[in-house]
PDB file of N, CA and C in Angstrom:
ATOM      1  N   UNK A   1      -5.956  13.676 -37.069  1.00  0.00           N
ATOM      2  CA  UNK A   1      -4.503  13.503 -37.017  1.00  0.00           C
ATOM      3  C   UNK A   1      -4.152  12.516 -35.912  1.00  0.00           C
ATOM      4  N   UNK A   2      -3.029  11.962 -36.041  1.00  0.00           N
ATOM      5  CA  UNK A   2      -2.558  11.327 -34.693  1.00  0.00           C
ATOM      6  C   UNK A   2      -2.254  11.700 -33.512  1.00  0.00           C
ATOM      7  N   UNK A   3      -3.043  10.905 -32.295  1.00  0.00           N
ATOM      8  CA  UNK A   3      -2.753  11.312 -30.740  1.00  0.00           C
ATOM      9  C   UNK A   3      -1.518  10.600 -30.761  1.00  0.00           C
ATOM     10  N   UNK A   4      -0.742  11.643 -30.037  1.00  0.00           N
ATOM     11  CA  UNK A   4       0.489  11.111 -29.031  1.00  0.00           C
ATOM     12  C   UNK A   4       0.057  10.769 -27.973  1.00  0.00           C
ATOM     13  N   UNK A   5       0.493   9.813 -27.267  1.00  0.00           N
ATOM     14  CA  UNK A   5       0.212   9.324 -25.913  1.00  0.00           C
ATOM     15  C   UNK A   5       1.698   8.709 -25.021  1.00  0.00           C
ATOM     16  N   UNK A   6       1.610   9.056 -23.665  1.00  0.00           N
ATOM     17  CA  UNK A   6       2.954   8.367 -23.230  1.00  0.00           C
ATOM     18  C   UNK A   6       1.626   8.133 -21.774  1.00  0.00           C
ATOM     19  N   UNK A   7       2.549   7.105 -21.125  1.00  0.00           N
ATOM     20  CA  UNK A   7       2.088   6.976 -20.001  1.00  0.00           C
ATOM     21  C   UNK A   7       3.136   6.917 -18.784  1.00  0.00           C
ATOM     22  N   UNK A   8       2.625   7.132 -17.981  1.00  0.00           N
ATOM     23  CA  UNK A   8       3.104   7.338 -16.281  1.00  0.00           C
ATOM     24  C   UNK A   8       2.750   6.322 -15.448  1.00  0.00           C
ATOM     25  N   UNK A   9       3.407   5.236 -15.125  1.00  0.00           N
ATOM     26  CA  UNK A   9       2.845   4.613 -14.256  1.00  0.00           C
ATOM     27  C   UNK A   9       3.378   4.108 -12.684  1.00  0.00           C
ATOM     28  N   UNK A  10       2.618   3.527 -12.010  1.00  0.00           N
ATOM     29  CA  UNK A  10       3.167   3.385 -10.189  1.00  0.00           C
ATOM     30  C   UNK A  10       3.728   4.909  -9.595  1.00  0.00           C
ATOM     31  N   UNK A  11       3.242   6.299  -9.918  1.00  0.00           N
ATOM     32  CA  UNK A  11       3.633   7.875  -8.975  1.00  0.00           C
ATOM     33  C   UNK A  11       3.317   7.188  -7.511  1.00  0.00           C
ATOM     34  N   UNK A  12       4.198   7.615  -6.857  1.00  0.00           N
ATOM     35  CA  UNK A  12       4.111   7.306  -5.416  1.00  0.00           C
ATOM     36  C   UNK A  12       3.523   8.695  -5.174  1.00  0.00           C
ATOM     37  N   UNK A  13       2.341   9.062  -5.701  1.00  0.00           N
ATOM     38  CA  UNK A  13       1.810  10.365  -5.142  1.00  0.00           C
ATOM     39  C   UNK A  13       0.439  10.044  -5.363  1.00  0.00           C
ATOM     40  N   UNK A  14      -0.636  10.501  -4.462  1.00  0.00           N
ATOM     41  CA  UNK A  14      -1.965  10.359  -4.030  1.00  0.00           C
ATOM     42  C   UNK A  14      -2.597  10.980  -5.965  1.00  0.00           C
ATOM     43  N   UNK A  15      -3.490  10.190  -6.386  1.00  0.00           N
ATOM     44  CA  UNK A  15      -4.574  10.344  -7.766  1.00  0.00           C
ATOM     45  C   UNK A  15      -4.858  11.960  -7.383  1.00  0.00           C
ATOM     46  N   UNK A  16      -5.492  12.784  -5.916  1.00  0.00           N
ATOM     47  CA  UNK A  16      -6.097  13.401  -5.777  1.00  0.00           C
ATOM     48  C   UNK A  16      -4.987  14.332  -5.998  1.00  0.00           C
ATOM     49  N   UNK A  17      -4.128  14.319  -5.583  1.00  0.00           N
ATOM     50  CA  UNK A  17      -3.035  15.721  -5.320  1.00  0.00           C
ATOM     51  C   UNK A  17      -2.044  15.958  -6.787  1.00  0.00           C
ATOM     52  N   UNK A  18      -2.585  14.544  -7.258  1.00  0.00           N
ATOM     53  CA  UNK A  18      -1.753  14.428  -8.787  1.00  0.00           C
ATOM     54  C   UNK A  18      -2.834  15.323  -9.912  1.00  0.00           C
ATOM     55  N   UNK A  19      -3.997  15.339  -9.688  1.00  0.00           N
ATOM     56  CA  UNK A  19      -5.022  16.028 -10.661  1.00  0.00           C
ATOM     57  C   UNK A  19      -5.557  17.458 -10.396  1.00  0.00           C
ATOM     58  N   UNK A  20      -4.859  17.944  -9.585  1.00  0.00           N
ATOM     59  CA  UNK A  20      -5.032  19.295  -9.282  1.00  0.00           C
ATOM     60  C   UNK A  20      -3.644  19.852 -10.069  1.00  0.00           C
ATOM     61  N   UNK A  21      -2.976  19.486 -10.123  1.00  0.00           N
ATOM     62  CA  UNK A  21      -1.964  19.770 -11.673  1.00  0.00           C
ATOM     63  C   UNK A  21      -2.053  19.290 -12.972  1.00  0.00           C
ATOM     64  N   UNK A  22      -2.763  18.152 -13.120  1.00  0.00           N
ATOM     65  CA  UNK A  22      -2.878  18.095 -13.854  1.00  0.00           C
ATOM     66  C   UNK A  22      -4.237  18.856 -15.269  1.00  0.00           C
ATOM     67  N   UNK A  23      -5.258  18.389 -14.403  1.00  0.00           N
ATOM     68  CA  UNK A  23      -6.088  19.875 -14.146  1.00  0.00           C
ATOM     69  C   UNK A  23      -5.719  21.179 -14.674  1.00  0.00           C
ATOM     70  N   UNK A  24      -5.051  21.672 -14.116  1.00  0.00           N
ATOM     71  CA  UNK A  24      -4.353  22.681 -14.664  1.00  0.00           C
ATOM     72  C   UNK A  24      -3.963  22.947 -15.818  1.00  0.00           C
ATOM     73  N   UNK A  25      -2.973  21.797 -16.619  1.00  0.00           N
ATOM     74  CA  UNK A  25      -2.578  22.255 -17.737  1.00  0.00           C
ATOM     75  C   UNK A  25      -3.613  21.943 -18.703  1.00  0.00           C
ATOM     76  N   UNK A  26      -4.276  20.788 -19.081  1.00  0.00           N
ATOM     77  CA  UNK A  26      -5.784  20.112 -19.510  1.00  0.00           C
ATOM     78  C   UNK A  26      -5.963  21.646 -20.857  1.00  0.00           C
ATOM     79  N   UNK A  27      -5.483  21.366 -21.997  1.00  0.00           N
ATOM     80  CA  UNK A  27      -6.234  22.119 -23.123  1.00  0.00           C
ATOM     81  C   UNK A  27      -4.737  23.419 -23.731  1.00  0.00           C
ATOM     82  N   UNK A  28      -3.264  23.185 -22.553  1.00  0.00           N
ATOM     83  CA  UNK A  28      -2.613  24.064 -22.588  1.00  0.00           C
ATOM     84  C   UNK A  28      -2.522  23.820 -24.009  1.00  0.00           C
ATOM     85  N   UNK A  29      -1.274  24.749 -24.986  1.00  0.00           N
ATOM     86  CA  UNK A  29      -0.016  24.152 -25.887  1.00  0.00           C
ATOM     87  C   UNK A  29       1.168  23.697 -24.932  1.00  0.00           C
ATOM     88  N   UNK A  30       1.930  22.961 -25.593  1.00  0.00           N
ATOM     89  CA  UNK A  30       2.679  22.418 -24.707  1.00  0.00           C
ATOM     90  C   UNK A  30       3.822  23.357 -24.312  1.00  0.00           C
ATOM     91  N   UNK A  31       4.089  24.523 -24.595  1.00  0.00           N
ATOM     92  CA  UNK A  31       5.246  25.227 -24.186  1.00  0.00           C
ATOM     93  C   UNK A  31       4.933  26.220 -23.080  1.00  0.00           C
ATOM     94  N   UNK A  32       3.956  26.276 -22.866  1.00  0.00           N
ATOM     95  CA  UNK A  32       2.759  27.505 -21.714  1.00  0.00           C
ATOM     96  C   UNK A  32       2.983  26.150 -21.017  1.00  0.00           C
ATOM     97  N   UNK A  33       2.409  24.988 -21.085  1.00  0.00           N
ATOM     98  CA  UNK A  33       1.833  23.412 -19.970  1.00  0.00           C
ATOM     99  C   UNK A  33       3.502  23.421 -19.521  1.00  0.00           C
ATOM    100  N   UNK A  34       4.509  23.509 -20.356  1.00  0.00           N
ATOM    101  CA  UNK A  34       5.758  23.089 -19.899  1.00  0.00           C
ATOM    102  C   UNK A  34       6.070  24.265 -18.908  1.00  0.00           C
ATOM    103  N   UNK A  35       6.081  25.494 -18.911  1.00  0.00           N
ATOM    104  CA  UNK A  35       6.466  26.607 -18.193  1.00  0.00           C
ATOM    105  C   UNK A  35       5.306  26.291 -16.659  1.00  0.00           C
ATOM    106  N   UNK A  36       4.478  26.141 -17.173  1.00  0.00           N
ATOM    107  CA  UNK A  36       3.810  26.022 -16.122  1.00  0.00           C
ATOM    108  C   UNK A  36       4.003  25.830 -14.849  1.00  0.00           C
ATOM    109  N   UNK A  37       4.083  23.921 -15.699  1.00  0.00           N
ATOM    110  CA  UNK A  37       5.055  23.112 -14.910  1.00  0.00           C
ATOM    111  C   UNK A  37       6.565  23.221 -14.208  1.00  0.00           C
ATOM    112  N   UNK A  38       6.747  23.761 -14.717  1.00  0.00           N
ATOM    113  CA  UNK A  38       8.613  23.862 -14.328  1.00  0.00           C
ATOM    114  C   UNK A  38       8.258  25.209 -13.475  1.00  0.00           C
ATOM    115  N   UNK A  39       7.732  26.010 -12.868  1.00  0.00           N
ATOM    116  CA  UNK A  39       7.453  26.835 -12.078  1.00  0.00           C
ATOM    117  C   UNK A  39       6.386  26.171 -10.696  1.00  0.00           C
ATOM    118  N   UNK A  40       5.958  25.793 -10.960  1.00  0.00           N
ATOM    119  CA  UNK A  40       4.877  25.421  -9.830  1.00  0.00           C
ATOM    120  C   UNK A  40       5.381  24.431  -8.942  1.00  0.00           C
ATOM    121  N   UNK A  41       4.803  24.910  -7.485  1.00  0.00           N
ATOM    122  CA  UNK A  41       5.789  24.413  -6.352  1.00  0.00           C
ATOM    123  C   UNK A  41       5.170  23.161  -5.726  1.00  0.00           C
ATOM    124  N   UNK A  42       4.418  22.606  -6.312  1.00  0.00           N
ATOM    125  CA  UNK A  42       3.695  21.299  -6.129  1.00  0.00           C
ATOM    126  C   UNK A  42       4.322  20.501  -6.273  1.00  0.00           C
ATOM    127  N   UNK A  43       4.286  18.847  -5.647  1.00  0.00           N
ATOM    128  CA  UNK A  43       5.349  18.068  -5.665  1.00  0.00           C
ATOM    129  C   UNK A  43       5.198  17.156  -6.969  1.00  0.00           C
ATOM    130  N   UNK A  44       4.058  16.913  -7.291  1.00  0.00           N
ATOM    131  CA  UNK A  44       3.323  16.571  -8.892  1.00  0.00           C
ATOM    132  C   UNK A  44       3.433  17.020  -9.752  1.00  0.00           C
ATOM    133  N   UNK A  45       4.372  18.229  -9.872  1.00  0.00           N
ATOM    134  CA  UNK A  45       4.534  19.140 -10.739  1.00  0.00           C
ATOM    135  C   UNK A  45       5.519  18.563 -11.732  1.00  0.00           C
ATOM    136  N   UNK A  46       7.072  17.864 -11.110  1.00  0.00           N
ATOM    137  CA  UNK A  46       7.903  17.278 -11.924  1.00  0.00           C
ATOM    138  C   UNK A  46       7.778  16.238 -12.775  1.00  0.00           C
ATOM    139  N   UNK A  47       6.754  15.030 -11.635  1.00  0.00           N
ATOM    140  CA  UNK A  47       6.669  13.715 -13.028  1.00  0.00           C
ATOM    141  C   UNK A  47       5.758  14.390 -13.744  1.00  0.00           C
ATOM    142  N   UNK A  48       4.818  15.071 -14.035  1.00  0.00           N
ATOM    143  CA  UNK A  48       4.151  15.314 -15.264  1.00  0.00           C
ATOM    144  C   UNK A  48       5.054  16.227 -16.200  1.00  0.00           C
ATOM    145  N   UNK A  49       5.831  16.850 -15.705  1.00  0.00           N
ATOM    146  CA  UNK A  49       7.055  17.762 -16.810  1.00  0.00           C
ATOM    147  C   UNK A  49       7.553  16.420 -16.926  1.00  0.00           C
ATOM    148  N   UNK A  50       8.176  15.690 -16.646  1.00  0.00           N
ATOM    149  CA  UNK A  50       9.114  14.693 -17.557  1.00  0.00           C
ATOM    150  C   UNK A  50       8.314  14.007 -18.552  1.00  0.00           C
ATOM    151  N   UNK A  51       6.927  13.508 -18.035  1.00  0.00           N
ATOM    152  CA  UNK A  51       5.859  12.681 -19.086  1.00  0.00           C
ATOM    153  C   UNK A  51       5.390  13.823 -20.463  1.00  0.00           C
ATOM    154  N   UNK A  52       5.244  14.835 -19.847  1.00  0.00           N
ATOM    155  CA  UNK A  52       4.724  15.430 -20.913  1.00  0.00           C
ATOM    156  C   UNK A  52       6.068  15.900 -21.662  1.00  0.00           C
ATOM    157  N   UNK A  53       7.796  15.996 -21.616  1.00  0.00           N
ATOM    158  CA  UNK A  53       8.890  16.308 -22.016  1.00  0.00           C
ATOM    159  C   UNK A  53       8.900  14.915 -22.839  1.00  0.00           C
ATOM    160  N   UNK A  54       8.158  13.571 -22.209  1.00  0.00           N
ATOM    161  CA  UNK A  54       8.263  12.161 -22.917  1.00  0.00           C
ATOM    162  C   UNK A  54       7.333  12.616 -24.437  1.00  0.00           C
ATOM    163  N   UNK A  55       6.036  12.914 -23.927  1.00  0.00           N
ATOM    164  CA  UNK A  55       5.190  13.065 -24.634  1.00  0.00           C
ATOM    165  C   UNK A  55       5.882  14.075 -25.995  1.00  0.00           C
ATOM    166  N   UNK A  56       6.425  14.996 -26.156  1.00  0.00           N
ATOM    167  CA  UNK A  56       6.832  15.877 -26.926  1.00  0.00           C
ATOM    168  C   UNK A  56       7.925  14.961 -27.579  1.00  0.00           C
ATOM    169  N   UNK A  57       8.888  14.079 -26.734  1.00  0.00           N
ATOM    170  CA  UNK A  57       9.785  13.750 -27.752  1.00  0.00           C
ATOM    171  C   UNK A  57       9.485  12.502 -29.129  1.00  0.00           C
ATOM    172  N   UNK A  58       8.191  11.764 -28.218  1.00  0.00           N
ATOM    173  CA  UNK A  58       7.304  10.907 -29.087  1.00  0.00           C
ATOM    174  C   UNK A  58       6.802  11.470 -30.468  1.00  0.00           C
ATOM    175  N   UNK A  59       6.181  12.075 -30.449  1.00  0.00           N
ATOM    176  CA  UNK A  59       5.515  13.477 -31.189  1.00  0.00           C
ATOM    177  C   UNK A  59       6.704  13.858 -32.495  1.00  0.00           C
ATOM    178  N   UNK A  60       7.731  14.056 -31.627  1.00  0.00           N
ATOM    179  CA  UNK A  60       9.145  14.873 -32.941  1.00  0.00           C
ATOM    180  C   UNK A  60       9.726  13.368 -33.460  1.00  0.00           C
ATOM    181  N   UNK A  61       9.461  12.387 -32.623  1.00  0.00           N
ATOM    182  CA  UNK A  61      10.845  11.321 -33.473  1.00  0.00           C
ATOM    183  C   UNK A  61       9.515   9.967 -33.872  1.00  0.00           C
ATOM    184  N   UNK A  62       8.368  10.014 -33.258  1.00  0.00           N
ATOM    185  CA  UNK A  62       8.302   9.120 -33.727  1.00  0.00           C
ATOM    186  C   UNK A  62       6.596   9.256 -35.367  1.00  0.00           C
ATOM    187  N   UNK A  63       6.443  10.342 -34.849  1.00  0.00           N
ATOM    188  CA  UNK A  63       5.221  10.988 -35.601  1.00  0.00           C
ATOM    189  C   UNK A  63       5.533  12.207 -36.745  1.00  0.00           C
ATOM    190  N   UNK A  64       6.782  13.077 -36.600  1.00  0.00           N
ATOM    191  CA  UNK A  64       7.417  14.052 -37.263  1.00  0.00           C
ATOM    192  C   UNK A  64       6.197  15.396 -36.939  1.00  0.00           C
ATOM    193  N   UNK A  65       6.236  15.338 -35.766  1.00  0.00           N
ATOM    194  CA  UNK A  65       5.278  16.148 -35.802  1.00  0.00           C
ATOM    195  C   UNK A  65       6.106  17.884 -34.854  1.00  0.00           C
ATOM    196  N   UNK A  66       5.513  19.180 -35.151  1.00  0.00           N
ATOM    197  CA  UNK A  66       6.169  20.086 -35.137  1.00  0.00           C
ATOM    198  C   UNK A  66       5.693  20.592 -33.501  1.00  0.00           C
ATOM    199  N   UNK A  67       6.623  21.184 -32.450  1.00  0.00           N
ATOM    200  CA  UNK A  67       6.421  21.099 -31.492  1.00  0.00           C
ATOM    201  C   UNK A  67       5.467  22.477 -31.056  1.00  0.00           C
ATOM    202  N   UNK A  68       5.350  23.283 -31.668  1.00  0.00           N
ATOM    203  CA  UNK A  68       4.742  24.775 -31.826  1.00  0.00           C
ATOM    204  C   UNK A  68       3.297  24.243 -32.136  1.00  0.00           C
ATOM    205  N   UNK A  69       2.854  22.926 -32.498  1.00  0.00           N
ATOM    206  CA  UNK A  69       1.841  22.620 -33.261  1.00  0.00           C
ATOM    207  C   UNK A  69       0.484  21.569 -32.476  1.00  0.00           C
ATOM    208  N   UNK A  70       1.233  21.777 -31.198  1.00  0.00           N
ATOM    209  CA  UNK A  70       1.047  20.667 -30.242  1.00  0.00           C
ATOM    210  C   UNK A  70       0.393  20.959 -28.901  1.00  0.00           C
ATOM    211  N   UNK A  71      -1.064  20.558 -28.710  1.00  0.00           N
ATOM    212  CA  UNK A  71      -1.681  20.871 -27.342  1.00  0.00           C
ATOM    213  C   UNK A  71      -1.729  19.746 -26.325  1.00  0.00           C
ATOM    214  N   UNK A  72      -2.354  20.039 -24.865  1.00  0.00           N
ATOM    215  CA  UNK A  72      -2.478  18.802 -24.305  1.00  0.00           C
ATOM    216  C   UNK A  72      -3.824  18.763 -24.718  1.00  0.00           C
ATOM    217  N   UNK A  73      -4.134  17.449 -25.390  1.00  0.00           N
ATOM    218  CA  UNK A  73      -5.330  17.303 -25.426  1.00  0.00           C
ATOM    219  C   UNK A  73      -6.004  16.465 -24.700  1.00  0.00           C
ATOM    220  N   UNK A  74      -5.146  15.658 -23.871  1.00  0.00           N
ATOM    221  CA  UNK A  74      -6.329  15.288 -22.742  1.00  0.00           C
ATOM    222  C   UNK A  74      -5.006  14.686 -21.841  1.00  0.00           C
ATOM    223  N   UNK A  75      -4.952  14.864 -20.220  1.00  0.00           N
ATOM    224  CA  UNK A  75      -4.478  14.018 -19.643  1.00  0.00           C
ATOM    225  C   UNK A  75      -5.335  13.497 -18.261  1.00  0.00           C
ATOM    226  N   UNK A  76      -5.192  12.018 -18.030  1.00  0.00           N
ATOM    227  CA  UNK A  76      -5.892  11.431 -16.764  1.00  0.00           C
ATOM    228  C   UNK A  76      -5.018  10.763 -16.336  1.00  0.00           C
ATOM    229  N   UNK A  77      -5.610  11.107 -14.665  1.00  0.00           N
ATOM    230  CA  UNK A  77      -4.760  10.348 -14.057  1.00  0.00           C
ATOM    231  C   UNK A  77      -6.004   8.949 -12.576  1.00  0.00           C
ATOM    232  N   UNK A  78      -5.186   8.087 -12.678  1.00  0.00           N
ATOM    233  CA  UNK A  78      -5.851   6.902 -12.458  1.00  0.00           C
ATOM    234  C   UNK A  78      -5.771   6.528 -10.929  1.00  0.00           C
ATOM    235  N   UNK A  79      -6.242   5.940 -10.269  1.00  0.00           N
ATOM    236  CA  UNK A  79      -5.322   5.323  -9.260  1.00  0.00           C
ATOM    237  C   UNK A  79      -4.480   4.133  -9.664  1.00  0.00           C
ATOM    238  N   UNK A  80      -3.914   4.072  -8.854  1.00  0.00           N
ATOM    239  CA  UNK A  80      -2.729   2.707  -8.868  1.00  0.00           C
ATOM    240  C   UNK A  80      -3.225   1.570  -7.728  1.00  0.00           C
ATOM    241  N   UNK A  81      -2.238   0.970  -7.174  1.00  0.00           N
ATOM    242  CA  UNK A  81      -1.810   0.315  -6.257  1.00  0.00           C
ATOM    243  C   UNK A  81      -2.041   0.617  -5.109  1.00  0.00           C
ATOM    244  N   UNK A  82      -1.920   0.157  -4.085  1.00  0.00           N
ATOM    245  CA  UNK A  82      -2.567   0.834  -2.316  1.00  0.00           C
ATOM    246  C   UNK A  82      -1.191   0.411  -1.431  1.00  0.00           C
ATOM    247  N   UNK A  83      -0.314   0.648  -0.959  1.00  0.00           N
ATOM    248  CA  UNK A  83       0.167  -0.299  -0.172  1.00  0.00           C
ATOM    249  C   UNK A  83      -0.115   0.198   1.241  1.00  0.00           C
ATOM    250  N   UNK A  84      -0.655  -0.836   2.037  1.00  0.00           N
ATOM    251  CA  UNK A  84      -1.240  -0.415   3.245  1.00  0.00           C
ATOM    252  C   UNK A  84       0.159  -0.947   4.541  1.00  0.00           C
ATOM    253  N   UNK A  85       0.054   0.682   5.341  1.00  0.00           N
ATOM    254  CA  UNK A  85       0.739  -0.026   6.738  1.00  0.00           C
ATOM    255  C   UNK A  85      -0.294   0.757   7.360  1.00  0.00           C
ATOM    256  N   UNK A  86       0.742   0.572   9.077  1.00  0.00           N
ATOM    257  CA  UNK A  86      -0.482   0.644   9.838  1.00  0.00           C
ATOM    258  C   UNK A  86       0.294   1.197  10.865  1.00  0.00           C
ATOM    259  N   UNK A  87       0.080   2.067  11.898  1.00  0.00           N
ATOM    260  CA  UNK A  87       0.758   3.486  12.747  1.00  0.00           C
ATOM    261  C   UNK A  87      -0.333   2.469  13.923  1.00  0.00           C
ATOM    262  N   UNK A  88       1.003   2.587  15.364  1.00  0.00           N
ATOM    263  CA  UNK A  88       0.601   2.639  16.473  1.00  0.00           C
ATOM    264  C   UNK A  88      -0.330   3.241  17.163  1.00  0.00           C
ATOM    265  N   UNK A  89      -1.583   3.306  17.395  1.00  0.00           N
ATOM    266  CA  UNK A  89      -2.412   3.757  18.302  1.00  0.00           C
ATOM    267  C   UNK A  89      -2.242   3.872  20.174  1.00  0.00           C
ATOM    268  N   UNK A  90      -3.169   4.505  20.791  1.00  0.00           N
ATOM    269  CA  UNK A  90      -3.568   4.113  22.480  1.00  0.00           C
ATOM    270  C   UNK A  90      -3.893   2.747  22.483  1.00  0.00           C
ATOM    271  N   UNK A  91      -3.608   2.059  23.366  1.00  0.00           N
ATOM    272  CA  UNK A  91      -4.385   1.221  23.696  1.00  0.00           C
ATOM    273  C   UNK A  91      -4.678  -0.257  23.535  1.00  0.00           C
ATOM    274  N   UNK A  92      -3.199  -0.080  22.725  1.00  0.00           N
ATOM    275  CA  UNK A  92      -2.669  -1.536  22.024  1.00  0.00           C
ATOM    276  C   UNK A  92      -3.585  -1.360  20.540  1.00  0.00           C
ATOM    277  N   UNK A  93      -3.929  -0.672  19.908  1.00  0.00           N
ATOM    278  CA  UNK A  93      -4.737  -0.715  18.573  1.00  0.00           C
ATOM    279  C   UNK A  93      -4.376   0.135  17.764  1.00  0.00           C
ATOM    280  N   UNK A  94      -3.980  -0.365  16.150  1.00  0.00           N
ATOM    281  CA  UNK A  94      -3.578   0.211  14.937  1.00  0.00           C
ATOM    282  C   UNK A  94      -4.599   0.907  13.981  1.00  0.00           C
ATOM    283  N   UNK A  95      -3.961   1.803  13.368  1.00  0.00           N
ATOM    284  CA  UNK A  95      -4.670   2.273  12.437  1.00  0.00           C
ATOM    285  C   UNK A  95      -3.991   2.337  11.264  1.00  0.00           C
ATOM    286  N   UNK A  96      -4.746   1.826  10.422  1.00  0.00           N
ATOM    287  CA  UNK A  96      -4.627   1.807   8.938  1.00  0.00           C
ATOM    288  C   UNK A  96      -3.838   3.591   8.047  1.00  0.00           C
ATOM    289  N   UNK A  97      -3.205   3.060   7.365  1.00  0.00           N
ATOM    290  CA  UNK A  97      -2.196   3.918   6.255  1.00  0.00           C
ATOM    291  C   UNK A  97      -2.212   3.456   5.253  1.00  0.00           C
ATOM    292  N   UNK A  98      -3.315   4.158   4.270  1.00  0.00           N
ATOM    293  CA  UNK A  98      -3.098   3.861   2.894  1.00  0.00           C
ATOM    294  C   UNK A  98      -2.517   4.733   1.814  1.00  0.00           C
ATOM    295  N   UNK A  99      -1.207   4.093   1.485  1.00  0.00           N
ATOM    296  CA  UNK A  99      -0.279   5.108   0.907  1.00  0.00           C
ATOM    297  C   UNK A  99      -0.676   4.767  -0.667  1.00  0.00           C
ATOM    298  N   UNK A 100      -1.010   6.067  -1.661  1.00  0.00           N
ATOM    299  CA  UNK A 100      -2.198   6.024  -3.149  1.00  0.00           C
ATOM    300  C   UNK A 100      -0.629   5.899  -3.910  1.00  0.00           C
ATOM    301  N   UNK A 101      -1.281   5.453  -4.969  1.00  0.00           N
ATOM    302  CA  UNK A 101      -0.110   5.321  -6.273  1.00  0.00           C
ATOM    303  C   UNK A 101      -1.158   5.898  -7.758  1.00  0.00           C
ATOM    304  N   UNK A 102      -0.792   6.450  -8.488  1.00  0.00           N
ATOM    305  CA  UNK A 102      -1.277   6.965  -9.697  1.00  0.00           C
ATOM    306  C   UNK A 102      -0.794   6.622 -10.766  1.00  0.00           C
ATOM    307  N   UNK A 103      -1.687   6.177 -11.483  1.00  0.00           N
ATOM    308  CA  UNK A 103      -1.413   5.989 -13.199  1.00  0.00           C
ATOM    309  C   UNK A 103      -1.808   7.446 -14.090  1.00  0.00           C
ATOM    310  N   UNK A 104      -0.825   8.011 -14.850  1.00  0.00           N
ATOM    311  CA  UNK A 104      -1.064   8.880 -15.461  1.00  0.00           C
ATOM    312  C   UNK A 104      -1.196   9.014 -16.952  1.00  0.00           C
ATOM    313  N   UNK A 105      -2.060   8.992 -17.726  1.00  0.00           N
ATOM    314  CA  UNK A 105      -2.018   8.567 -19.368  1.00  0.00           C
ATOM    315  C   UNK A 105      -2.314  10.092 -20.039  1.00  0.00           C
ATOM    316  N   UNK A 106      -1.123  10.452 -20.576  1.00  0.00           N
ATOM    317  CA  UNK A 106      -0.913  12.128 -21.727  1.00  0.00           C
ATOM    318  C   UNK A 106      -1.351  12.230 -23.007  1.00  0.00           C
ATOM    319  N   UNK A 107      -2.227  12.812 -23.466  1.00  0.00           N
ATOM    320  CA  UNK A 107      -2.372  12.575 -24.685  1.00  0.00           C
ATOM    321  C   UNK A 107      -2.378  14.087 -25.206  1.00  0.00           C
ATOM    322  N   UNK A 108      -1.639  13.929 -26.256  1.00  0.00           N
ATOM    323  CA  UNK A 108      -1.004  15.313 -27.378  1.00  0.00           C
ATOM    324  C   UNK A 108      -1.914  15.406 -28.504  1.00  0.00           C
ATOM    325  N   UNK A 109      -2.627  16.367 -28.676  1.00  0.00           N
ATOM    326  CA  UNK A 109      -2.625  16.360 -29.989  1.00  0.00           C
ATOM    327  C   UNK A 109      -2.566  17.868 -30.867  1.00  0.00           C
ATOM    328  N   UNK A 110      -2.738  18.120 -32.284  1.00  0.00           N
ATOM    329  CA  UNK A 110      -2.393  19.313 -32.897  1.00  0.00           C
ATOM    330  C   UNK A 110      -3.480  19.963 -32.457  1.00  0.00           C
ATOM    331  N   UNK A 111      -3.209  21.515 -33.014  1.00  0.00           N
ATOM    332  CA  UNK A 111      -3.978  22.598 -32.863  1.00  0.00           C
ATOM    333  C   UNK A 111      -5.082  22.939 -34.091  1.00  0.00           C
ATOM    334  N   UNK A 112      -4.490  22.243 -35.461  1.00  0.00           N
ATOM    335  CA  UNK A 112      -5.936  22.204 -36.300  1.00  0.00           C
ATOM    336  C   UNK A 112      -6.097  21.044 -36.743  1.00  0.00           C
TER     337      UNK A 112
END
């Protein structure tokens, strides 16, 4: 059958702290992955409820596909972008700040 897919891209949130939720839902149906989400106090918790709320509406308008009928069947998340600054040290010397960006790619598919 056909994968749904939506993607997520430039999260101003670290790959690592983004896949410990995501992780999580990995094999849900999407109405358990959605509750999940909308409960959990992680800050990664929201853009993947909106991607995967993307993902579901793809699915009904553009595939006709039934929402009861629908798992995550795979989501990854990537790194992005780096943008580096750099924090005052002792001694006249800086240290590096590398702030992570994540690419996130959802993929839906049915249950048989």
């Amino acid at each position: 059958m056909n994968d749904v897919k939506a993607e997520l891209n430039y999260v101003r949130i670290a790959p690592r702290k983004m896949r410990l939720v995501a992780n999580m839902v990995k094999g849900m149906d999407v109405s358990r992955a959605q509750t999940q989400l909308l409960f959990l106090t992680k800050r990664s918790s929201h853009p993947l409820l909106k991607l995967l709320r993307s993902a579901i509406a793809n699915a009904k308008n553009n595939f006709r596909l039934d929402e009861s009928d629908l798992v995550v069947k795979n989501i990854v998340v990537d790194g992005g972008p780096v943008l580096k600054r750099f924090r005052a040290r002792a001694f006249g010397r800086a240290a590096r700040i590398r702030k992570r960006a994540s690419h996130v790619t959802l993929v839906l598919g049915t249950k048989k």
